[in-house]
Protein backbone atom coordinates (compact mmCIF):
# COMPACT_ATOMS: atom_id res chain seq x y z
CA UNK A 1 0.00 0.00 0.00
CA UNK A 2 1.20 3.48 -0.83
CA UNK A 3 1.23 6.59 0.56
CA UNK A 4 -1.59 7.48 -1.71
CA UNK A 5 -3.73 4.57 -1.12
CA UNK A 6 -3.25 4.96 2.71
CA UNK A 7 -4.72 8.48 2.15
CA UNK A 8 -7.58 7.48 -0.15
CA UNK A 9 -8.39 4.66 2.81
CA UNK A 10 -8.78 7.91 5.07
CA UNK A 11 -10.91 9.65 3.17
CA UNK A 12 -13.58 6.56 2.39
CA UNK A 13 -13.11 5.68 6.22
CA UNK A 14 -13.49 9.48 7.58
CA UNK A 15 -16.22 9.15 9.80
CA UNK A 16 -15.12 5.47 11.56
CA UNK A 17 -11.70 7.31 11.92
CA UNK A 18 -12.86 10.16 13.88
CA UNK A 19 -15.56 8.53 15.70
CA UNK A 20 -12.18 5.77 16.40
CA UNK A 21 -10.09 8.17 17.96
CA UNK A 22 -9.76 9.84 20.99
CA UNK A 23 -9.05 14.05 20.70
CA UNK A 24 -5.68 13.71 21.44
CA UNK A 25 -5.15 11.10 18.65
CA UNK A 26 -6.93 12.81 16.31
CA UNK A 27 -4.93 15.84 16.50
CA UNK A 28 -1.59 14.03 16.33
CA UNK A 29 -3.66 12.73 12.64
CA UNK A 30 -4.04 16.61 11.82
CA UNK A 31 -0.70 17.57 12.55
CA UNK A 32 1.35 14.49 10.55
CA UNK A 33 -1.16 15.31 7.38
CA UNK A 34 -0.29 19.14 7.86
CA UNK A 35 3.26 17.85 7.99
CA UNK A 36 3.08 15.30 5.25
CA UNK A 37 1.68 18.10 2.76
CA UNK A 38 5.02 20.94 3.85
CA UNK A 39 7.26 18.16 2.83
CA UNK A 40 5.76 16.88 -0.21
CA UNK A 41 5.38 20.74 -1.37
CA UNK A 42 9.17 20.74 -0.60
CA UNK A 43 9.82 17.68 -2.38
CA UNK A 44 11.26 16.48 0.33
CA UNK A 45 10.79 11.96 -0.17
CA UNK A 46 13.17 10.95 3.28
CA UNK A 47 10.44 13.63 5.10
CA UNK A 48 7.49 12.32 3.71
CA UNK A 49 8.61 9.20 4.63
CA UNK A 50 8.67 10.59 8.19
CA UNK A 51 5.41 11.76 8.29
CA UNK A 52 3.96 8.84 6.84
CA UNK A 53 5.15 6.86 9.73
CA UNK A 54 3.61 9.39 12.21
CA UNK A 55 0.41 9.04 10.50
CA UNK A 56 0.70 5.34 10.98
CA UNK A 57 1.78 5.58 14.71
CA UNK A 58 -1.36 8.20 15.23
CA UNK A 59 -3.38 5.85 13.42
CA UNK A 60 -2.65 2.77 15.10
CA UNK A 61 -5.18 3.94 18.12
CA UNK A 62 -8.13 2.95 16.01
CA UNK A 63 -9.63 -0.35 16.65
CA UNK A 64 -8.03 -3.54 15.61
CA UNK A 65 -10.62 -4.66 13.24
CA UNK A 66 -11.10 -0.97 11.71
CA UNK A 67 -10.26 -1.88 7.86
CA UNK A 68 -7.26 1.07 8.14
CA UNK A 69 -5.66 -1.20 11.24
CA UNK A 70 -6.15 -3.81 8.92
CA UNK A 71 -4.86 -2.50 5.89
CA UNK A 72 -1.80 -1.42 8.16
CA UNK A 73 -1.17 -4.47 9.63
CA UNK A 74 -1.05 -6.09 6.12
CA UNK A 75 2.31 -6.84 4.85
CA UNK A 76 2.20 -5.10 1.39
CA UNK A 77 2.66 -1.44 3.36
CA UNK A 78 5.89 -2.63 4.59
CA UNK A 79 7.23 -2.37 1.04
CA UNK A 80 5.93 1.14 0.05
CA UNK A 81 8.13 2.69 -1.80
CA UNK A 82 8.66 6.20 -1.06
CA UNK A 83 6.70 8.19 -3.54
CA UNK A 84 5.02 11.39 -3.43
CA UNK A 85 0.91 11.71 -2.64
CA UNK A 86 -0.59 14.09 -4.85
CA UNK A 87 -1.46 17.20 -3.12
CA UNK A 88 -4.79 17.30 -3.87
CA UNK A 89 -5.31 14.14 -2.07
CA UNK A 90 -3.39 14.92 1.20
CA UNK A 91 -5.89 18.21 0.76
CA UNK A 92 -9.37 16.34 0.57
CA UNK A 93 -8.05 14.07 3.67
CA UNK A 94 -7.26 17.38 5.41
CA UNK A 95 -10.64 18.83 4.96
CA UNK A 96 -12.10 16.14 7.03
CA UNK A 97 -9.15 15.15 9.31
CA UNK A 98 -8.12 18.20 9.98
CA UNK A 99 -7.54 21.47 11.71
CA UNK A 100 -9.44 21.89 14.23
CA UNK A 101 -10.82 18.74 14.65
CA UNK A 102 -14.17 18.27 13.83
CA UNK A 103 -17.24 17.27 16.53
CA UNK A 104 -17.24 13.78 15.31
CA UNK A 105 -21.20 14.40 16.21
CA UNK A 106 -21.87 16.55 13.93
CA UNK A 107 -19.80 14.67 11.41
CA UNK A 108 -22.13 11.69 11.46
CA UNK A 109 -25.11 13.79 11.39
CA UNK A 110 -23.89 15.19 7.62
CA UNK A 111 -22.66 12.10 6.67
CA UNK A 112 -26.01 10.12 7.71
CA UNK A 113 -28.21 13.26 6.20
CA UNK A 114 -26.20 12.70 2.94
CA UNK A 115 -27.08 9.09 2.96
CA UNK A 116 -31.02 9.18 4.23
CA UNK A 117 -30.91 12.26 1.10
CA UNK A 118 -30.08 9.22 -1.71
CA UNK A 119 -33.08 7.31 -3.63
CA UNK A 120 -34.21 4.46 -1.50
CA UNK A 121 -37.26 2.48 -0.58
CA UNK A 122 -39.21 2.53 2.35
CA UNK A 123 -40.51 -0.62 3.84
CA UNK A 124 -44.16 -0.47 2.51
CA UNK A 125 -42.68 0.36 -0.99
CA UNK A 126 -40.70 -2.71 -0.92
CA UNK A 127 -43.42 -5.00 0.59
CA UNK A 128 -45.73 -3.57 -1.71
CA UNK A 129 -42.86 -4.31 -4.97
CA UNK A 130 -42.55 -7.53 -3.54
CA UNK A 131 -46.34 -8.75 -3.04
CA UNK A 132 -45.94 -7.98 0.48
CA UNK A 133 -49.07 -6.03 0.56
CA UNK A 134 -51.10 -8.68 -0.39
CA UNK A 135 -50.18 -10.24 2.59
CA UNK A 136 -50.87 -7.68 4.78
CA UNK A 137 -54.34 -6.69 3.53
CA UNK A 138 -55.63 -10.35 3.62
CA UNK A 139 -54.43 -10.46 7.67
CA UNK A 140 -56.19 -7.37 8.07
CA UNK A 141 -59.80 -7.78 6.81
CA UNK A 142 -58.59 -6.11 3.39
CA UNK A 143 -57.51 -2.58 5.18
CA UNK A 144 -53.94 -3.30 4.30
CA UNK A 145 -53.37 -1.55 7.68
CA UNK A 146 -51.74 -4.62 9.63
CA UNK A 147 -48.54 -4.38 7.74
CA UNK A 148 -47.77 -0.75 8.19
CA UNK A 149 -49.33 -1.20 12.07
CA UNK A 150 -46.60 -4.08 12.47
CA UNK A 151 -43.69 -2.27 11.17
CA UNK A 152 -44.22 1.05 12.86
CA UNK A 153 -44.21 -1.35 15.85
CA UNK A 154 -41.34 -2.96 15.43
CA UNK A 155 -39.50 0.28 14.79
CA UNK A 156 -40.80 2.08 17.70
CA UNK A 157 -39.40 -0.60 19.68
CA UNK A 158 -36.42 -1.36 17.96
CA UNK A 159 -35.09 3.05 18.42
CA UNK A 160 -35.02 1.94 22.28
CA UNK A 161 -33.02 -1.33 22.14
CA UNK A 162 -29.44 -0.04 23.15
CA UNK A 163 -29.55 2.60 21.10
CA UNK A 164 -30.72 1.63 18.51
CA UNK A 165 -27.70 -1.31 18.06
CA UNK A 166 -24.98 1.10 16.81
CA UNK A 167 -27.61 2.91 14.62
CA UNK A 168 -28.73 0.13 12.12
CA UNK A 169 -26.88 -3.20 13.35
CA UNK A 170 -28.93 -5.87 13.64
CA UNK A 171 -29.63 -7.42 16.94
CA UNK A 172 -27.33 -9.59 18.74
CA UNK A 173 -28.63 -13.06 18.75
CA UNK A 174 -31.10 -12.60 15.42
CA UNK A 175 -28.59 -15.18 13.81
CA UNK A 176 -29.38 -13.43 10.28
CA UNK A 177 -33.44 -14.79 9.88
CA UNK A 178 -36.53 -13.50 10.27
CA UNK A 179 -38.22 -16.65 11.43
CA UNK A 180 -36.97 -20.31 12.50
CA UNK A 181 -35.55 -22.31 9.18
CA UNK A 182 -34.89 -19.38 6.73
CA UNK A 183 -33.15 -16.42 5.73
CA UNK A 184 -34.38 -12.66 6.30
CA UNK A 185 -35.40 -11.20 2.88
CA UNK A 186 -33.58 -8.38 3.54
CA UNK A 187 -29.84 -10.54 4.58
CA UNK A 188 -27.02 -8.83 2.38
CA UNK A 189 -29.10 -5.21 1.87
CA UNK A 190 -27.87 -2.16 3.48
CA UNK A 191 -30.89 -0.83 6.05
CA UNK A 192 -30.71 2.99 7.34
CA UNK A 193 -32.75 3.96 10.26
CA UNK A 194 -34.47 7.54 9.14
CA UNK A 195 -35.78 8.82 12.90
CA UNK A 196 -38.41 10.45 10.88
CA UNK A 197 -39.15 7.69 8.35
CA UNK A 198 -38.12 4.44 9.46
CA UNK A 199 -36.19 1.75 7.46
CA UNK A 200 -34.80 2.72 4.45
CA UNK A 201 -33.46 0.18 1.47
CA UNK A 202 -30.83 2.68 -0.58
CA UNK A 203 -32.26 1.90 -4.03
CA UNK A 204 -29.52 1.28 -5.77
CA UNK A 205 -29.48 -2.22 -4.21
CA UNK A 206 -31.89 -3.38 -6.47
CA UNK A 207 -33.13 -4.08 -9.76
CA UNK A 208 -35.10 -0.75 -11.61
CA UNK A 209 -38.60 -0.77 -10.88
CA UNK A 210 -38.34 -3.68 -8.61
CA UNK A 211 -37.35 -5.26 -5.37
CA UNK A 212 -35.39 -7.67 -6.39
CA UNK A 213 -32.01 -7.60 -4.78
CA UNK A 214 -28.55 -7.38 -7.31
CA UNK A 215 -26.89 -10.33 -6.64
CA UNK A 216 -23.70 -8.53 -7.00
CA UNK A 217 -24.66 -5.74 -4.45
CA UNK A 218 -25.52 -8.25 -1.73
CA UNK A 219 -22.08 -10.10 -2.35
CA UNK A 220 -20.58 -6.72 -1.79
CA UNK A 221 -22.68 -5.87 1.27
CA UNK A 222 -21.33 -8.87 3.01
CA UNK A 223 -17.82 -8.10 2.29
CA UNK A 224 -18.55 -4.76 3.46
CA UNK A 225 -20.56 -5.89 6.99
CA UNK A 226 -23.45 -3.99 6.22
CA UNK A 227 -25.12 -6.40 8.35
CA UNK A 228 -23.08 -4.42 11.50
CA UNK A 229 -22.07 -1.40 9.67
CA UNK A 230 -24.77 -0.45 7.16
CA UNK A 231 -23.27 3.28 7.21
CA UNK A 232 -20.57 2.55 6.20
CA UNK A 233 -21.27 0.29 3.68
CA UNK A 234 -23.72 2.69 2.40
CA UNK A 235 -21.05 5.14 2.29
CA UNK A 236 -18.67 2.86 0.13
CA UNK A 237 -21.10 2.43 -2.16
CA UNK A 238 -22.41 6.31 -2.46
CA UNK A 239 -19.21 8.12 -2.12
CA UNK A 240 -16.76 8.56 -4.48
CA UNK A 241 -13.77 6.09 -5.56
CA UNK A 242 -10.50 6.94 -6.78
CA UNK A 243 -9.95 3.29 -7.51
CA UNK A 244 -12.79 2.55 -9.75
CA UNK A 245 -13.36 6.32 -11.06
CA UNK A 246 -16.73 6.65 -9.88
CA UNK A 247 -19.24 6.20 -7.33
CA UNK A 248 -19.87 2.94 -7.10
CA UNK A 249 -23.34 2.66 -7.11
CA UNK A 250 -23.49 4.59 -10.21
CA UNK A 251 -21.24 1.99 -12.18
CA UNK A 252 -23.43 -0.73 -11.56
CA UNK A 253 -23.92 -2.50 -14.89
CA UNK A 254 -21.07 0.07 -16.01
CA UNK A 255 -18.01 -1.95 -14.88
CA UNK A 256 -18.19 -5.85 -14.76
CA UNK A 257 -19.40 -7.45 -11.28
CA UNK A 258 -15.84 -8.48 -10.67
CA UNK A 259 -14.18 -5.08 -10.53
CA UNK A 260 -16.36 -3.60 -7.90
CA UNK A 261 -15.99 -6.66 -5.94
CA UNK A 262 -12.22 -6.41 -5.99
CA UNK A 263 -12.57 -2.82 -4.79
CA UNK A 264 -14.62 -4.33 -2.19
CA UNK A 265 -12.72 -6.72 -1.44
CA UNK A 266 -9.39 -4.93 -1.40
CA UNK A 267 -10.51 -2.18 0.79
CA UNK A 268 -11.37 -4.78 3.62
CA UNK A 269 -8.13 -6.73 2.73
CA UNK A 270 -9.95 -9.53 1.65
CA UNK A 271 -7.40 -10.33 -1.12
């Protein structure tokens, strides 16, 4: 891993990087990227060598299964050579990582408003794709009012379950399955928890003008733990990527299955 990819890693990774660190930590982050751009303005490789192994000894507060501890315990960094990060890229990691460091409250906030803001499905709208509402107006003397009665229930109680399972995990113990012998429909699709509209299904996730789940995207989602981290995973795939030139949900059915699962996979250090 380079320099460069270390950096891009930083930037997809932002907000599990600040809400990882303490305030000191974070700070000694903001000063080796303030230092790491001064040398590489001066051209200075032996120096931005230097900083890139504060970064690294900043960094190494973040959780041990954070995919940047992971991509830094890997041993491809070891053998970095020592190149020069564009500017603009130390720049774009600054603007998040920065001086002063940010309220990593108000960080998640923008990045979860950004998210909730992208086309997705609520769960009547995908009950209602998928037959679902069928279902739900035959249980309830043909209102169709059991469903949505059901869900609202199981959301109001789910918001006070230890709050809220790290915003959109799913509970301990569930084991994956909506009832005994079988699979949740929803296993391997990225769920948001909108406090003013409940579930959302980003929309991407699925076929056009359906419900039907892209195989591809739920392979993806499992490399990416949406099942424990569905903000970030949401985040991969709405954000943009220097590796695949694009946002990967918009290259869906652009570039072949098997590149955006290599991204996937690469940024989790599955390869």
């Amino acid at each position: 891993m380079t320099s460069e990819e270390l950096l891009g890693l930083l930037e997809r990774h932002w907000t599990t990087v600040v809400t990882g660190l303490g305030d000191d930590d974070l700070g000694q982050v903001a000063d080796a990227l303030r230092e790491l751009r001064a040398e590489t303005v001066a051209d200075n490789p032996v120096a931005v060598a230097r900083a890139v192994r504060r970064l690294k000894r900043a960094l190494a507060a973040l959780p041990p299964d954070h995919p940047v501890s992971e991509a830094l315990g890997g041993h491809r960094y070891a053998a970095a050579p020592r190149e020069l990060p564009a500017l603009g890229t130390i720049d774009a990691v600054i603007d998040v990582l920065g001086t002063p460091p940010p309220d990593p409250a108000d960080l998640l906030r923008a990045a979860r408003r950004r998210l909730l803001a992208a086309p997705a499905l609520t769960e009547a709208e995908r009950a209602a794709l998928t037959g679902g509402g069928d279902t739900g107006r035959t249980e309830a003397g043909h209102t169709g009012r059991a469903e949505a009665g059901r869900a609202e229930g199981a959301e109001q109680g789910e918001r006070g379950d230890e709050a809220e399972r790290a915003e959109g995990a799913e509970p301990a113990g569930s084991g994956g399955t909506g009832r005994p012998g079988g699979p949740r429909p929803d296993a391997g699709l990225i769920r948001l928890r909108d406090p003013d509209r409940g579930i959302r299904y980003p929309r991407f996730q699925f076929r056009p003008g359906t419900a039907e789940p892209l195989p591809v995207v739920r392979r993806i989602n499992v490399l990416l733990r949406a099942d424990r981290d569905p903000w970030g995973a949401a985040d991969w795939w709405l954000g943009g990527n220097r590796w695949l030139g694009g946002v990967p949900a918009e290259l869906l059915g652009v570039l072949p299955d098997e590149a955006l699962e290599r991204a996937a996979a690469e940024l989790v250090g599955a390869l």
